[in-house]
Protein backbone atom coordinates (compact mmCIF):
# COMPACT_ATOMS: atom_id res chain seq x y z
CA UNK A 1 173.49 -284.06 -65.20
CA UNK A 2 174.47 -282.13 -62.08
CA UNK A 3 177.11 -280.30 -63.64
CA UNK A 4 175.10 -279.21 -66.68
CA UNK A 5 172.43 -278.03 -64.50
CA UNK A 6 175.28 -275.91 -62.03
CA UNK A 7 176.74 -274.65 -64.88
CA UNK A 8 173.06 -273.08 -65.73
CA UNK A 9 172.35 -272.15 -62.36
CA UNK A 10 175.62 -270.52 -61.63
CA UNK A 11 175.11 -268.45 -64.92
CA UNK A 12 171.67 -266.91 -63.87
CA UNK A 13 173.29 -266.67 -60.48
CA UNK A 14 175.68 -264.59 -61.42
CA UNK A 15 174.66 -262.35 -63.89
CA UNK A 16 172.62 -260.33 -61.16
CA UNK A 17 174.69 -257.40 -59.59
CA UNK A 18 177.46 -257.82 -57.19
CA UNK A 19 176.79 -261.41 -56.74
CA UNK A 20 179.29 -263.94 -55.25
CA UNK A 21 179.80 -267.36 -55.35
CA UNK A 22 181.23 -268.91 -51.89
CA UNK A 23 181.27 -272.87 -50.69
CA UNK A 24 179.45 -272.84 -47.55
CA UNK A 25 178.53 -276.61 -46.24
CA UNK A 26 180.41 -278.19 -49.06
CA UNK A 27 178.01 -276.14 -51.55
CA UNK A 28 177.84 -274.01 -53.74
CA UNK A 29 175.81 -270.35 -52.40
CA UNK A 30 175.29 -267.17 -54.15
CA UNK A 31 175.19 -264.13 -52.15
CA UNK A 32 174.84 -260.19 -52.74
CA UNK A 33 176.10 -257.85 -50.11
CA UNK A 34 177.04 -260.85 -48.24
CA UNK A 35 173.75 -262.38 -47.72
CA UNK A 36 172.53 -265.38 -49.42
CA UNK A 37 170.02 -266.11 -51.57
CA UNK A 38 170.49 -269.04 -53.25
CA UNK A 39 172.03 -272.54 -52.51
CA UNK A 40 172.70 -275.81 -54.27
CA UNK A 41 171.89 -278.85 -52.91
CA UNK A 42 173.94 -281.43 -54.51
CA UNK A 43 172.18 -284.53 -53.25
CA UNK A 44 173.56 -282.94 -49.37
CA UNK A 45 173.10 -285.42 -46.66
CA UNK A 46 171.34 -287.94 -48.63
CA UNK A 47 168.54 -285.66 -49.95
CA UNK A 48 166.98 -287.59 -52.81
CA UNK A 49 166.82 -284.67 -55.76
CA UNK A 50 169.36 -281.96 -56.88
CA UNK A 51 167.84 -278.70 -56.01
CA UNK A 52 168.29 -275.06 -55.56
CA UNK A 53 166.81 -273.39 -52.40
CA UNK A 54 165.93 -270.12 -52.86
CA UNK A 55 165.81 -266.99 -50.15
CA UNK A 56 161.78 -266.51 -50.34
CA UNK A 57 158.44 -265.42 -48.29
CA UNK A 58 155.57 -267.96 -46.59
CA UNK A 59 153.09 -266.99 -49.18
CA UNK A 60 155.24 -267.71 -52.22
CA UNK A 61 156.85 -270.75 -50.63
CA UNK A 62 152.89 -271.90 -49.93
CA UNK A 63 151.78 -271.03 -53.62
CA UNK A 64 154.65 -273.36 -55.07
CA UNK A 65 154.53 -275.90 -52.88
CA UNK A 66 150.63 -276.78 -53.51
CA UNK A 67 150.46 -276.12 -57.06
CA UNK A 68 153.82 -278.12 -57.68
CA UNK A 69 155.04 -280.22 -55.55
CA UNK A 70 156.86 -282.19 -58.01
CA UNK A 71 158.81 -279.24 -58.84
CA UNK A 72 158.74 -277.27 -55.60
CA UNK A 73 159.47 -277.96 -51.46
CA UNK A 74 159.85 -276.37 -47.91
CA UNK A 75 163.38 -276.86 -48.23
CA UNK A 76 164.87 -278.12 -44.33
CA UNK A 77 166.65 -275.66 -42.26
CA UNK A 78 165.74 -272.57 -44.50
CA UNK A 79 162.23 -273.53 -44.73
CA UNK A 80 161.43 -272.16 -41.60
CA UNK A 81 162.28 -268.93 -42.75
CA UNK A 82 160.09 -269.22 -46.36
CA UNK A 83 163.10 -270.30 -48.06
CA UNK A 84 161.57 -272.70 -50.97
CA UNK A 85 163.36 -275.24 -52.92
CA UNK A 86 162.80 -276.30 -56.91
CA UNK A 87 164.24 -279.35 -58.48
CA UNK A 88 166.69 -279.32 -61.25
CA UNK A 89 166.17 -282.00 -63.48
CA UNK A 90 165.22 -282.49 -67.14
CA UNK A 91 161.84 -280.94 -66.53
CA UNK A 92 163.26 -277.64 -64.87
CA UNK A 93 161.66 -274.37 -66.25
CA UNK A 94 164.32 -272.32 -66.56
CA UNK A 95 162.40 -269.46 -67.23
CA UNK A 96 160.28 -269.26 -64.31
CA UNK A 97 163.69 -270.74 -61.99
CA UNK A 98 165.35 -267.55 -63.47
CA UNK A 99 162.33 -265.74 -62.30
CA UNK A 100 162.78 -267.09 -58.87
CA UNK A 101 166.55 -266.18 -58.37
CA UNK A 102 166.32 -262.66 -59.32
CA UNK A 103 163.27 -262.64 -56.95
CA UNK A 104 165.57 -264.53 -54.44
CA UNK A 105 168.22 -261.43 -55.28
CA UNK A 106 165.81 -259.01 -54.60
CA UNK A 107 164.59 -259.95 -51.27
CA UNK A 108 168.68 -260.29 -50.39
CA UNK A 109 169.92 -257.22 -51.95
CA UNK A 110 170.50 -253.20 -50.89
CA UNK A 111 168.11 -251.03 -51.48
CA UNK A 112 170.83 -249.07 -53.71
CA UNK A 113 171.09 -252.15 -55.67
CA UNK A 114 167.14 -253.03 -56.57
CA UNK A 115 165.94 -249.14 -57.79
């Protein structure tokens, strides 16, 4: 299943502007301008679910969190900074998850780039 849900994940990764894919702590990230916004975590350091963290704010990472926290979690490390994570699984919403990376974009990219 990982690979099916990648291959998704890299696609609505990458069809936002100027975005790059680059292995960074044996994962896949997806950055724009050089910063990153997005992350796989493919199970890293034992972490029970496959997941995508996602460059975010307190309030939205909050919001998630308590209304789904089967879908949604303060991710470690980036969680600190209102990064939030989201499962990928067979119940993923791909809608709202695309929602969330070009949010995740936004909050990464140049002003030039988000007018």
């Amino acid at each position: 299943m990982a690979k099916r849900e990648l291959t998704r994940l890299r696609k609505l990764c990458l069809a936002l502007p100027e975005t790059t894919e680059k292995v960074a702590w044996g994962e896949p990230t997806w950055r724009v301008a050089g910063k990153m916004f997005a992350m796989l975590d493919d199970h890293h350091h034992g972490a029970p679910d496959l997941s995508v963290w996602l460059k975010s704010d307190f309030e939205t990472q909050s919001v998630l969190v308590e209304s789904a926290p089967k879908r949604f979690f303060v991710p470690p490390y980036q969680g600190k900074a209102g990064w939030i994570a989201a499962r990928l699984d067979r119940n993923t919403d791909w809608e709202e998850l695309a929602e969330l990376v070009e949010e995740a974009w936004r909050r990464a990219a140049p002003p030039r780039l988000t007018r």
